[in-house]
C-alpha atoms as a PDB file:
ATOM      1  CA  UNK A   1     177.039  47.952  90.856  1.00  0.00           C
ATOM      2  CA  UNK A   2     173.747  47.088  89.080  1.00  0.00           C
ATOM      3  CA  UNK A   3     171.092  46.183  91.432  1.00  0.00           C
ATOM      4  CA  UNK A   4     167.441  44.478  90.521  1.00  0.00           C
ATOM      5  CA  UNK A   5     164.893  44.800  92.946  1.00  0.00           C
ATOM      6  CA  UNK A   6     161.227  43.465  92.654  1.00  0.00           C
ATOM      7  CA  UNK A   7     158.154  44.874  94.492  1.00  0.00           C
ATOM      8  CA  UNK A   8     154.982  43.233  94.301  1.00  0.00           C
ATOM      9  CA  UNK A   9     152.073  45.609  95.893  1.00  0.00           C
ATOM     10  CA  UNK A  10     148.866  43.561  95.684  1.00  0.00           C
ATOM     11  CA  UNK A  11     148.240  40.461  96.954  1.00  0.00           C
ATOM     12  CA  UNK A  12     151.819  40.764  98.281  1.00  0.00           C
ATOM     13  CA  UNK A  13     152.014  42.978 100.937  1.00  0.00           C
ATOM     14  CA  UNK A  14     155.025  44.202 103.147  1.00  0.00           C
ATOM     15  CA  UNK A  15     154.987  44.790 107.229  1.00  0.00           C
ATOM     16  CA  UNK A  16     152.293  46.169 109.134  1.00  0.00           C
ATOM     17  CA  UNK A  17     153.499  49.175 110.209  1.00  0.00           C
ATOM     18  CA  UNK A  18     152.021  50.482 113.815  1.00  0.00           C
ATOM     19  CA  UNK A  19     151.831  53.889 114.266  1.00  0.00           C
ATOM     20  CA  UNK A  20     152.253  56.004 117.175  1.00  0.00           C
ATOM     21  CA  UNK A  21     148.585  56.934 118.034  1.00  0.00           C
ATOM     22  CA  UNK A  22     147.172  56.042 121.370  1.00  0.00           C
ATOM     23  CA  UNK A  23     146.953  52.566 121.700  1.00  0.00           C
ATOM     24  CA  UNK A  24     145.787  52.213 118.033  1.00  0.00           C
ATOM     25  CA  UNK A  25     147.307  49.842 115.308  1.00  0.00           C
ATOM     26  CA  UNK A  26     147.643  51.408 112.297  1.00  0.00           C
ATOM     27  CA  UNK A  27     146.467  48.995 108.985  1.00  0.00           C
ATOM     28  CA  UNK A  28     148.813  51.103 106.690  1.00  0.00           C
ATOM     29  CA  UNK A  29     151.418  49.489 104.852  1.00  0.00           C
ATOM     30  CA  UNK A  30     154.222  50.841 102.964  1.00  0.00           C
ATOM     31  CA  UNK A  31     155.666  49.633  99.378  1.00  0.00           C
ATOM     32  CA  UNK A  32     159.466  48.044  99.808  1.00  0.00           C
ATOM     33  CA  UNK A  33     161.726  47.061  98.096  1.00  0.00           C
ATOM     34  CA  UNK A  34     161.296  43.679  98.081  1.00  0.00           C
ATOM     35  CA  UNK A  35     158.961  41.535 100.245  1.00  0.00           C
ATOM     36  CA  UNK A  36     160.689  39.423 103.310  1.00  0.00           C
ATOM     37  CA  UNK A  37     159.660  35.757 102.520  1.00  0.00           C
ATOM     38  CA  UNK A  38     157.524  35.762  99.301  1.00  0.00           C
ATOM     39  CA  UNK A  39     157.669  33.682  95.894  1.00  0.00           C
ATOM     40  CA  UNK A  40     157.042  36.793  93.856  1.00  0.00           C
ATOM     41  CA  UNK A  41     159.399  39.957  94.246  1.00  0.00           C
ATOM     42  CA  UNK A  42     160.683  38.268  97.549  1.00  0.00           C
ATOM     43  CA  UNK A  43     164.135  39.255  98.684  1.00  0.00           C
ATOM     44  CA  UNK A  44     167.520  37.421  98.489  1.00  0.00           C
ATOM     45  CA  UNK A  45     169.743  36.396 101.105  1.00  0.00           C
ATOM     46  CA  UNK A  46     170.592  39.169 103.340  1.00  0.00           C
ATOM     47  CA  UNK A  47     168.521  41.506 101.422  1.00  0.00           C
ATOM     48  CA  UNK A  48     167.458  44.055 103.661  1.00  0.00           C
ATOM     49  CA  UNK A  49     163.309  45.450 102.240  1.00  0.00           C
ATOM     50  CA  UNK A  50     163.501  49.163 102.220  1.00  0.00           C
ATOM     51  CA  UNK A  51     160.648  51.491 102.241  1.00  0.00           C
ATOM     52  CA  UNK A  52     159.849  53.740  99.269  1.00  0.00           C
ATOM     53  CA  UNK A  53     159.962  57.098  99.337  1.00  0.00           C
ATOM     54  CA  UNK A  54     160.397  60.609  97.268  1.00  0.00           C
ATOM     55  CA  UNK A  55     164.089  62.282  98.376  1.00  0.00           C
ATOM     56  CA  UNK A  56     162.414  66.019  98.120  1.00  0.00           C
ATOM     57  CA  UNK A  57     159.225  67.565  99.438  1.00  0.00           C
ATOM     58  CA  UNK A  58     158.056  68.991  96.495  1.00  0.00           C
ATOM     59  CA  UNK A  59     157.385  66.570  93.487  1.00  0.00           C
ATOM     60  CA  UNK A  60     155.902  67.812  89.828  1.00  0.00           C
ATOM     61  CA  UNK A  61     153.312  65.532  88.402  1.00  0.00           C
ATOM     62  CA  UNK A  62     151.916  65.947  84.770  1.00  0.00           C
ATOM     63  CA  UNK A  63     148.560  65.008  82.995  1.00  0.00           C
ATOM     64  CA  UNK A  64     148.407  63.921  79.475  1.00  0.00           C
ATOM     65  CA  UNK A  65     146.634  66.647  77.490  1.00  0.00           C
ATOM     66  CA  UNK A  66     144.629  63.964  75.639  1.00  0.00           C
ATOM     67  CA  UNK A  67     143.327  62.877  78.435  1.00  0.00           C
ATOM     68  CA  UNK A  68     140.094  60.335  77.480  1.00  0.00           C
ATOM     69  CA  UNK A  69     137.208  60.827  75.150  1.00  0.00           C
ATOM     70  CA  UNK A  70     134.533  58.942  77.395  1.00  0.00           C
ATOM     71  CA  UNK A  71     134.353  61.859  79.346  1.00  0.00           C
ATOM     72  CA  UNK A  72     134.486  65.638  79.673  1.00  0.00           C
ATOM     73  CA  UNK A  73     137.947  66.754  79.602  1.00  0.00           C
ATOM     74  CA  UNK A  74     137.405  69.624  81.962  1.00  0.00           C
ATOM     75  CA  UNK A  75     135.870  67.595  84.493  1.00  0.00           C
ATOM     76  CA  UNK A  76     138.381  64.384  84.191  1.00  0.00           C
ATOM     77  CA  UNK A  77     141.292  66.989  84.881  1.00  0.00           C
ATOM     78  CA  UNK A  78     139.707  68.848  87.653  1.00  0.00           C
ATOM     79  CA  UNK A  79     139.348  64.833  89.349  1.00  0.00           C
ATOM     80  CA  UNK A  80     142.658  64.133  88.924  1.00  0.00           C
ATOM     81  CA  UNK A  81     144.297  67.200  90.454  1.00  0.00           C
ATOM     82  CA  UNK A  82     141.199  67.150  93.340  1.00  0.00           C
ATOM     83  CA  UNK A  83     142.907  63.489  93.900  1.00  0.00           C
ATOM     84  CA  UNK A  84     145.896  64.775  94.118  1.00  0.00           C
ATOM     85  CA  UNK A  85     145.204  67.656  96.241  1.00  0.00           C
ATOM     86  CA  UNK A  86     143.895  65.104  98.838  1.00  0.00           C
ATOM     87  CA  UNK A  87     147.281  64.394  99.839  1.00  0.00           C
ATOM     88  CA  UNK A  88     148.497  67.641 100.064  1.00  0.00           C
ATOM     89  CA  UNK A  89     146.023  68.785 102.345  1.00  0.00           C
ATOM     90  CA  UNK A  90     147.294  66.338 104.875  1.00  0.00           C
ATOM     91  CA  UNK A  91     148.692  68.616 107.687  1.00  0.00           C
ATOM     92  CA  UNK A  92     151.002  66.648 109.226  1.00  0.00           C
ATOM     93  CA  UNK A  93     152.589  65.188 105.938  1.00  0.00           C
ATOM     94  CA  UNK A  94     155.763  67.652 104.057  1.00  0.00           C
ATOM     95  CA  UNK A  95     155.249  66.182 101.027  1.00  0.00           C
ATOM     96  CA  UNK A  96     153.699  68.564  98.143  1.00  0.00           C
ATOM     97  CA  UNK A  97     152.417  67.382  94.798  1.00  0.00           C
ATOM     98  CA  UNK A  98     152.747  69.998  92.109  1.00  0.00           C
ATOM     99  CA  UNK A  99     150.606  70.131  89.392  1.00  0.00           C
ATOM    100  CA  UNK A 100     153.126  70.878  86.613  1.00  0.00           C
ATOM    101  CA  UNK A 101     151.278  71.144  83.216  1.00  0.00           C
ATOM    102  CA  UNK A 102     149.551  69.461  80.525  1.00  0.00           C
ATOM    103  CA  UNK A 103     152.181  67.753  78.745  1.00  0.00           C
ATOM    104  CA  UNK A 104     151.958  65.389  75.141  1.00  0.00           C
ATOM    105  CA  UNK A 105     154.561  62.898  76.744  1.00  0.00           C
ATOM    106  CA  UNK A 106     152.937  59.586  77.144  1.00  0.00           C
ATOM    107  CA  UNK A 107     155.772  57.260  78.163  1.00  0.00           C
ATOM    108  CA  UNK A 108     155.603  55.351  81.331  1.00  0.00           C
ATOM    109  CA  UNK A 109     158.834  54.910  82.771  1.00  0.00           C
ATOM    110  CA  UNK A 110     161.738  56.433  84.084  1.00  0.00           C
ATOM    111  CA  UNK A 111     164.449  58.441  81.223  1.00  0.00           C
ATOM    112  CA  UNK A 112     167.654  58.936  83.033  1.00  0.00           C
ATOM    113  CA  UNK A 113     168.976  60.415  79.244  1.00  0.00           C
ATOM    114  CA  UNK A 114     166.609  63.088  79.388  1.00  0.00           C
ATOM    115  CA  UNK A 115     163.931  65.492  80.730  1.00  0.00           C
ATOM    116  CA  UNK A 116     161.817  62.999  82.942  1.00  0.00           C
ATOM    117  CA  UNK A 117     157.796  63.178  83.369  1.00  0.00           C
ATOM    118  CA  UNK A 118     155.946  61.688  85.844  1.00  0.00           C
ATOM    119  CA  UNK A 119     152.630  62.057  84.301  1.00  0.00           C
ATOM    120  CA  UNK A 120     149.002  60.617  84.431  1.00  0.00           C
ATOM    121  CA  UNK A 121     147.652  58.862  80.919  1.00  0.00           C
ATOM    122  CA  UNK A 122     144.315  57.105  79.792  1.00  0.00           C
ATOM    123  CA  UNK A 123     144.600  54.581  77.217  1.00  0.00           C
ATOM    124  CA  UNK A 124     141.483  54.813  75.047  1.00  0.00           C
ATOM    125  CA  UNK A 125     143.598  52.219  72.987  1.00  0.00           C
ATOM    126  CA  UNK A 126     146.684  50.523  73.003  1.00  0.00           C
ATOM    127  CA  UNK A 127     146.699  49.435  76.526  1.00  0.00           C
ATOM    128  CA  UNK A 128     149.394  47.156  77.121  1.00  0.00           C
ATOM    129  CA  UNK A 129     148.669  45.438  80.471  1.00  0.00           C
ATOM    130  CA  UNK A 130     145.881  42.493  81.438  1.00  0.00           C
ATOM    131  CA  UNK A 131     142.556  43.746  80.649  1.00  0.00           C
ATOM    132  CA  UNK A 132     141.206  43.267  83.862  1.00  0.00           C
ATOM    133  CA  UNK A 133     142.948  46.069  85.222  1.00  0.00           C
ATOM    134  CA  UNK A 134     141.599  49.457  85.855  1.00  0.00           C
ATOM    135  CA  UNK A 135     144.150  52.060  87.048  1.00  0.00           C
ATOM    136  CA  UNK A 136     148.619  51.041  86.885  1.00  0.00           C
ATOM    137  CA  UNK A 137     150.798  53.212  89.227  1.00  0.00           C
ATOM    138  CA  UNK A 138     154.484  52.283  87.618  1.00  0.00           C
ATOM    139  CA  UNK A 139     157.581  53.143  90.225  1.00  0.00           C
ATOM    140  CA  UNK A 140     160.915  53.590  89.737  1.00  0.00           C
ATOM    141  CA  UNK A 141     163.177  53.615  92.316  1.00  0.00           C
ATOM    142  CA  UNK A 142     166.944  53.472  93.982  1.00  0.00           C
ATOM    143  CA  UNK A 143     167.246  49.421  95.207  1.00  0.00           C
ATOM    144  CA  UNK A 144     169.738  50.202  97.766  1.00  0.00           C
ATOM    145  CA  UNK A 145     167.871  52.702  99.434  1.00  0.00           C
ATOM    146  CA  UNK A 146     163.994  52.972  98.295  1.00  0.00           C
ATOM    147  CA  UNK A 147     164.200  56.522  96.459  1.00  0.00           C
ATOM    148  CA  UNK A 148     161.631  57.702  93.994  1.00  0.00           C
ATOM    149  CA  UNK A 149     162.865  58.627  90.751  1.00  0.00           C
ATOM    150  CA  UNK A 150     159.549  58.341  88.671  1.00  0.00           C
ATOM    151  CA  UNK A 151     155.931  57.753  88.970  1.00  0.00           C
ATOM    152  CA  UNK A 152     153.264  57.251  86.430  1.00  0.00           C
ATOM    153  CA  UNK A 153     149.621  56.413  86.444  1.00  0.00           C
ATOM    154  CA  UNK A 154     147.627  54.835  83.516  1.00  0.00           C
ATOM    155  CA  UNK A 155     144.023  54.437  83.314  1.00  0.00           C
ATOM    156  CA  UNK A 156     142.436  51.493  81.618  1.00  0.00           C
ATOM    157  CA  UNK A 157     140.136  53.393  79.690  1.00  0.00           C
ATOM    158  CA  UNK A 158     139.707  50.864  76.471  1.00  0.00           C
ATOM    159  CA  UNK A 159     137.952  48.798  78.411  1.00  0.00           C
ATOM    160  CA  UNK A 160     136.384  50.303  81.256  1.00  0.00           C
ATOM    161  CA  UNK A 161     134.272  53.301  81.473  1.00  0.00           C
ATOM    162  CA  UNK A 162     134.682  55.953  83.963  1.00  0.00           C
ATOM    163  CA  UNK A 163     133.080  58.576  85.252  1.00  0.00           C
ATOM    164  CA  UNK A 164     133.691  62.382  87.100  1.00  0.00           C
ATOM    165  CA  UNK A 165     129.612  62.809  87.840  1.00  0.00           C
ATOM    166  CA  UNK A 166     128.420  63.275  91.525  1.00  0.00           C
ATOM    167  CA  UNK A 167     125.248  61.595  90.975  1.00  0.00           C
ATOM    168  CA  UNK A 168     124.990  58.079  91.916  1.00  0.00           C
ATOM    169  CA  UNK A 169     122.809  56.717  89.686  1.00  0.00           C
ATOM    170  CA  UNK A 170     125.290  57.638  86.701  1.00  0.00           C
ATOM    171  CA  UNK A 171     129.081  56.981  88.445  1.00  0.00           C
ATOM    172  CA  UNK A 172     130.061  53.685  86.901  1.00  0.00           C
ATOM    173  CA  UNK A 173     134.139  53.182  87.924  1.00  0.00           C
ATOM    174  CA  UNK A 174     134.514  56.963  89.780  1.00  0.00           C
ATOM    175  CA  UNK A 175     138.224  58.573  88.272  1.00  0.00           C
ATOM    176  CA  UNK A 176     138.354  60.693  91.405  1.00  0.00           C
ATOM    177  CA  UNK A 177     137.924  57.485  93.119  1.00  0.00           C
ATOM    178  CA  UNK A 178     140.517  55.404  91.647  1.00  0.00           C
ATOM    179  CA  UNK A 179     143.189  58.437  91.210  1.00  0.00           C
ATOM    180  CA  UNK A 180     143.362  59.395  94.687  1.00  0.00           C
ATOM    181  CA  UNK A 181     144.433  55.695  95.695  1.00  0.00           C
ATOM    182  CA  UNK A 182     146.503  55.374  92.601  1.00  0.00           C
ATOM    183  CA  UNK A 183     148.703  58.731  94.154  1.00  0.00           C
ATOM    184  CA  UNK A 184     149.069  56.765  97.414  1.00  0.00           C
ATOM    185  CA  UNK A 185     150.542  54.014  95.607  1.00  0.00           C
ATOM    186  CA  UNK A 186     152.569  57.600  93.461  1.00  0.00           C
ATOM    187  CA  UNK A 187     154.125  58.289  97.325  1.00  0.00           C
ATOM    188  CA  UNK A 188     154.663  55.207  98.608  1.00  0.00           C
ATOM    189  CA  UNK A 189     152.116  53.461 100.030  1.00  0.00           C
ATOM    190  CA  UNK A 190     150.872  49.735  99.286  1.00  0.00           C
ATOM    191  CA  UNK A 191     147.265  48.520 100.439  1.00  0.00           C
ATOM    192  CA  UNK A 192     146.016  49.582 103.859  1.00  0.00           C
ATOM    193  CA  UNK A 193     144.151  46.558 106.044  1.00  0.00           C
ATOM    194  CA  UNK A 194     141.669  48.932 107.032  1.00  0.00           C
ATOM    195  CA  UNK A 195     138.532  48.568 104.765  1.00  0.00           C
ATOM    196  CA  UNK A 196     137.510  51.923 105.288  1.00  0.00           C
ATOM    197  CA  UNK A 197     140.440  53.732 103.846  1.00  0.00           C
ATOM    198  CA  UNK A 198     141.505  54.665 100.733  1.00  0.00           C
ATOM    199  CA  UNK A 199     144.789  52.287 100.450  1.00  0.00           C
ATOM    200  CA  UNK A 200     142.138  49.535 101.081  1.00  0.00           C
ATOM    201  CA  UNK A 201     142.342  47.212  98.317  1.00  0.00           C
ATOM    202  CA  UNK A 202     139.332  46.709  96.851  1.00  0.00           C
ATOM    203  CA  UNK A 203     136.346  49.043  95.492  1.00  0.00           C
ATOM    204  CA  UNK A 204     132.736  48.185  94.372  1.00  0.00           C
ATOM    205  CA  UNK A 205     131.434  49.739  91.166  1.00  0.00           C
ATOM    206  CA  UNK A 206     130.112  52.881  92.031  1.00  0.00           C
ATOM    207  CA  UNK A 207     132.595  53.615  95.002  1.00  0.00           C
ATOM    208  CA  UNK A 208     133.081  57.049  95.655  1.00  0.00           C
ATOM    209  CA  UNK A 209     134.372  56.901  99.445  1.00  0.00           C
ATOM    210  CA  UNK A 210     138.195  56.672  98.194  1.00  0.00           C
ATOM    211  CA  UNK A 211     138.127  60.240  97.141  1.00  0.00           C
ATOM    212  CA  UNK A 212     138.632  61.055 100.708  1.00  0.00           C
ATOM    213  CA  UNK A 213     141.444  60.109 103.190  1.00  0.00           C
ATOM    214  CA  UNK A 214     141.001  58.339 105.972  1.00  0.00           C
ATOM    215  CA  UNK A 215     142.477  58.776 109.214  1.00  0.00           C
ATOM    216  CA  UNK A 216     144.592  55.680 108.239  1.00  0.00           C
ATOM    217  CA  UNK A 217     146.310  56.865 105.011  1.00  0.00           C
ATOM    218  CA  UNK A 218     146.678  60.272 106.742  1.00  0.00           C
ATOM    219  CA  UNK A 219     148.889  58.324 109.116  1.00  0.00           C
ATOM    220  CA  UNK A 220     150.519  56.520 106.153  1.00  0.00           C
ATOM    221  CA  UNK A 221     151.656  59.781 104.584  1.00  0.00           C
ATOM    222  CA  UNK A 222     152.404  61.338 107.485  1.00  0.00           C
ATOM    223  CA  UNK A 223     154.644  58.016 108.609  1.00  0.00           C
ATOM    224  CA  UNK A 224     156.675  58.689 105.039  1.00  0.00           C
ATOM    225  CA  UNK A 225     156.828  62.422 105.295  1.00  0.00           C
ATOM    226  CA  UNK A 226     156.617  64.066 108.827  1.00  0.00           C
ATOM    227  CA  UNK A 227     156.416  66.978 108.728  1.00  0.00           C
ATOM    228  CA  UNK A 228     158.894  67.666 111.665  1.00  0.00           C
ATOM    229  CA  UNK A 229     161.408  66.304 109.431  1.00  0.00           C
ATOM    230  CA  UNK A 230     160.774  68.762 106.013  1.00  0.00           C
ATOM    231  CA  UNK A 231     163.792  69.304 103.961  1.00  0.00           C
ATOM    232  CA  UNK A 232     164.824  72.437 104.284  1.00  0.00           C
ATOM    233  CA  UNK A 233     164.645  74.946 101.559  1.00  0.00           C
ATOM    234  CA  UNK A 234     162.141  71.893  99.439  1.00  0.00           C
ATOM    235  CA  UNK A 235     158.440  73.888  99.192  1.00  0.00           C
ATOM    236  CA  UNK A 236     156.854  73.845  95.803  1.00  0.00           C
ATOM    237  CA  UNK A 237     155.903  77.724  96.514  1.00  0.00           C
ATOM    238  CA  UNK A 238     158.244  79.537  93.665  1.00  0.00           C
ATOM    239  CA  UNK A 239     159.156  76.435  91.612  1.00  0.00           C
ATOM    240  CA  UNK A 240     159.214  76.473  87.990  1.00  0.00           C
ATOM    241  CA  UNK A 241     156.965  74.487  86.107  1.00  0.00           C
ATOM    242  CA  UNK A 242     158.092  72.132  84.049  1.00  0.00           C
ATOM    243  CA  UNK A 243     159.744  68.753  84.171  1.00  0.00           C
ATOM    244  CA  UNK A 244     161.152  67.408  87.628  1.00  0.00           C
ATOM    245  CA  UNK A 245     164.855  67.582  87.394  1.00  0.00           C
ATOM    246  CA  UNK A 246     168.075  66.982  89.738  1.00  0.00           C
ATOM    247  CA  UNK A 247     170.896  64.959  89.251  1.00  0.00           C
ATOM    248  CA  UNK A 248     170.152  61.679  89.013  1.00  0.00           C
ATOM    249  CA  UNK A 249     173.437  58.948  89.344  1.00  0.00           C
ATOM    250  CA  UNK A 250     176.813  59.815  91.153  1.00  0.00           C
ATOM    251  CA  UNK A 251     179.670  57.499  92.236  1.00  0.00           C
ATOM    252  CA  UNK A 252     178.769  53.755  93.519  1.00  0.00           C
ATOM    253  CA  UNK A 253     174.926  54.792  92.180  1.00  0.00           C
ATOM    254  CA  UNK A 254     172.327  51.946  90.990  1.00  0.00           C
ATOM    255  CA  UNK A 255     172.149  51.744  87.080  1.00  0.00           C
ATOM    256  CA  UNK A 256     168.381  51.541  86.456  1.00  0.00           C
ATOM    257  CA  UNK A 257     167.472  48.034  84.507  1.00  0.00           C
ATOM    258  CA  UNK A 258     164.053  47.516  83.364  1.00  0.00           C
ATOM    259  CA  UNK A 259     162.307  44.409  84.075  1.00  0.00           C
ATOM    260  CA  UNK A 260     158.638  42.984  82.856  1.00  0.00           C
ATOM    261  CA  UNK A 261     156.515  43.543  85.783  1.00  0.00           C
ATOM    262  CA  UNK A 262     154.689  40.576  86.803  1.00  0.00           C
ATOM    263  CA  UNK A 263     150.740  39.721  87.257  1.00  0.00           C
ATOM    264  CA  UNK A 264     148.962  41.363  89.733  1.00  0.00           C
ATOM    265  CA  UNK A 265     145.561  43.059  89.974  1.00  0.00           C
ATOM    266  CA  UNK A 266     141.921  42.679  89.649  1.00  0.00           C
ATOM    267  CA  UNK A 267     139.093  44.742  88.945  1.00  0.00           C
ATOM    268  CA  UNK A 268     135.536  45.374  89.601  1.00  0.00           C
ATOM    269  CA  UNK A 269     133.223  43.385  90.458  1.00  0.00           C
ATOM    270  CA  UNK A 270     131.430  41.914  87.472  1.00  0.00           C
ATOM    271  CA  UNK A 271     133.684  43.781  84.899  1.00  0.00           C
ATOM    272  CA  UNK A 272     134.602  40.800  83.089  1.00  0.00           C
ATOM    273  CA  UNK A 273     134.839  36.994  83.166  1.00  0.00           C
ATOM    274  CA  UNK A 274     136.410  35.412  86.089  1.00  0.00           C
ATOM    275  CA  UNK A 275     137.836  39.077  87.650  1.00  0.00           C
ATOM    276  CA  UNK A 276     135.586  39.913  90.815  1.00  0.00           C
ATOM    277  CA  UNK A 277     137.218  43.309  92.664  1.00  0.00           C
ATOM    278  CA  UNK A 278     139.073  46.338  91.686  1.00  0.00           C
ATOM    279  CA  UNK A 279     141.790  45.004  93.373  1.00  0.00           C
ATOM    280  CA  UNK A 280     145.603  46.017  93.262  1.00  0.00           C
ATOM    281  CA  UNK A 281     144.090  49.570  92.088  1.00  0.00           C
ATOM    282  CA  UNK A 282     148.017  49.488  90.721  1.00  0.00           C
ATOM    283  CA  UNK A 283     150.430  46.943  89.826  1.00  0.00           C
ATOM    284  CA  UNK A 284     153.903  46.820  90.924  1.00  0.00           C
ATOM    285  CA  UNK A 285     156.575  46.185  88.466  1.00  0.00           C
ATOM    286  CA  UNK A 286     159.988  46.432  89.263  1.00  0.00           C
ATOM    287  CA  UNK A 287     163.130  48.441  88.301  1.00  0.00           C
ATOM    288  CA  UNK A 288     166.949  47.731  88.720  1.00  0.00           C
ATOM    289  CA  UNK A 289     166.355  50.814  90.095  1.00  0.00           C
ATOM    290  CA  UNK A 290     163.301  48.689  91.035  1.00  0.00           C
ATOM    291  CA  UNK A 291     160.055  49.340  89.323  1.00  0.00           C
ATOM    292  CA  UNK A 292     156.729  48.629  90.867  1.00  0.00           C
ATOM    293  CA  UNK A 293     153.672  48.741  89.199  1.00  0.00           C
ATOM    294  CA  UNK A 294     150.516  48.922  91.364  1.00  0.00           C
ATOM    295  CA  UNK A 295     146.857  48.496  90.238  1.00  0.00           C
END
């Protein structure tokens, strides 16, 4: 049966979710399925919103080899697998991003026909989405039960410039910055309501504070993937690098339908005409499957 789902993360957001530390509300919020009551990826009658989430522990990521001439390649690859690594460290999260290559593959999407990427891309030119958006995070997923089947991250790098330096006087739009929130949307996670944390979303020119977790997105990832419930038998330690691959579709399975994603995002502050924050950090689109894209 095909089944189209539509996610808005953004201005749309889905349930509070309160965690289980002492007598603290948690401001974390996790990406659905669809949103209970809204005009925009909203869901139908009797439409249960599932959370998203990645089936296995371990899950390969890629980074486009080109990666952007505005700044040093060494440097803009060492951000984006620091970012990364942020979320791995998280001790009481299973889940484990693998770094799985450099890769030429610059399609964002999910490819159910063949070997399937999720990968990480600057677009020095060519970028396809409203200019007043910084950093995408596009999802594909399962609508009847929130499973990851693909992630991808493009940065807006034709009209924005970033930077990898540690000295504030020179960051302009920080990559390390805006990657590590783009992989929270890459696991799951919409905007936090804490303004401290990473998920929160919004960022100042010159932000560097997102490169670390705080204690709310550690109890966002750790909500998704406790790690007293690890799959067994699904560390990274030992896999093969290369392309994520499993089977994909079985009896009664979705049939993945892409769908145009609709507008959502900001940016900085100042960045452009009539666009004040670096909002949605990603933009949800949506997928039959369901694909989000998150800014």
């Amino acid at each position: 049966m095909k089944q189209t789902s539509r996610v808005a993360l953004g201005a749309l957001v889905a349930a509070v979710v309160v965690a289980a530390a002492p007598a603290t509300a948690s401001a974390f919020i996790r990406t659905t399925t669809c949103i209970p009551g809204a005009s925009i990826n909203g869901c139908a009658t009797n439409e249960t919103p599932l959370p998203l989430y990645w089936p296995s522990s371990c899950v390969t990521y890629h980074i486009n080899e080109a990666g952007t001439t505005r700044t040093n390649l060494e440097r803009t690859f060492g951000a984006l697998r620091t970012s990364f690594d942020a979320w791995n460290a998280v001790d009481c999260s299973f889940v484990e991003l693998e770094f799985g290559g450099y890769t030429n593959e610059d399609r964002v999407g999910f490819n159910p026909n063949a070997d399937n990427a999720n990968i990480v891309v600057f677009r020095d030119t060519n970028w396809e989405h409203s200019r007043g958006i910084l950093a995408l995070t596009s999802v594909t997923f399962k609508g009847s039960t929130g499973e990851i089947f693909d992630a991808d991250i493009e940065f807006n790098s034709q009209a924005y410039n970033f930077t990898t330096t540690d000295n504030d006087l020179q960051v302009e739009i920080d990559i390390q910055n805006t990657a590590t929130h783009e992989v929270g949307h890459f696991i799951g996670l919409d905007h936090s309501q804490e303004p401290e944390s990473t998920m929160f979303a919004t960022a100042p020119l010159k932000e560097t504070k997102k490169r670390s977790l705080h204690q709310d997105d550690i109890a966002g990832v750790c909500d998704i993937y406790p790690i007293a419930d690890v799959p067994a038998g699904g560390s990274c330690w030992g896999a093969p690098i290369g392309f994520f691959e499993r089977p994909l579709y079985g009896p009664g399975d979705d049939t993945p339908v892409m769908e145009d994603p609709g507008p959502c995002g900001c940016s900085t502050p100042g960045s452009s005409p009539g666009v004040p924050w670096l909002g949605a950090l990603g933009v949800l689109g949506v997928l039959g499957l369901g694909l989000w894209r998150r800014r």
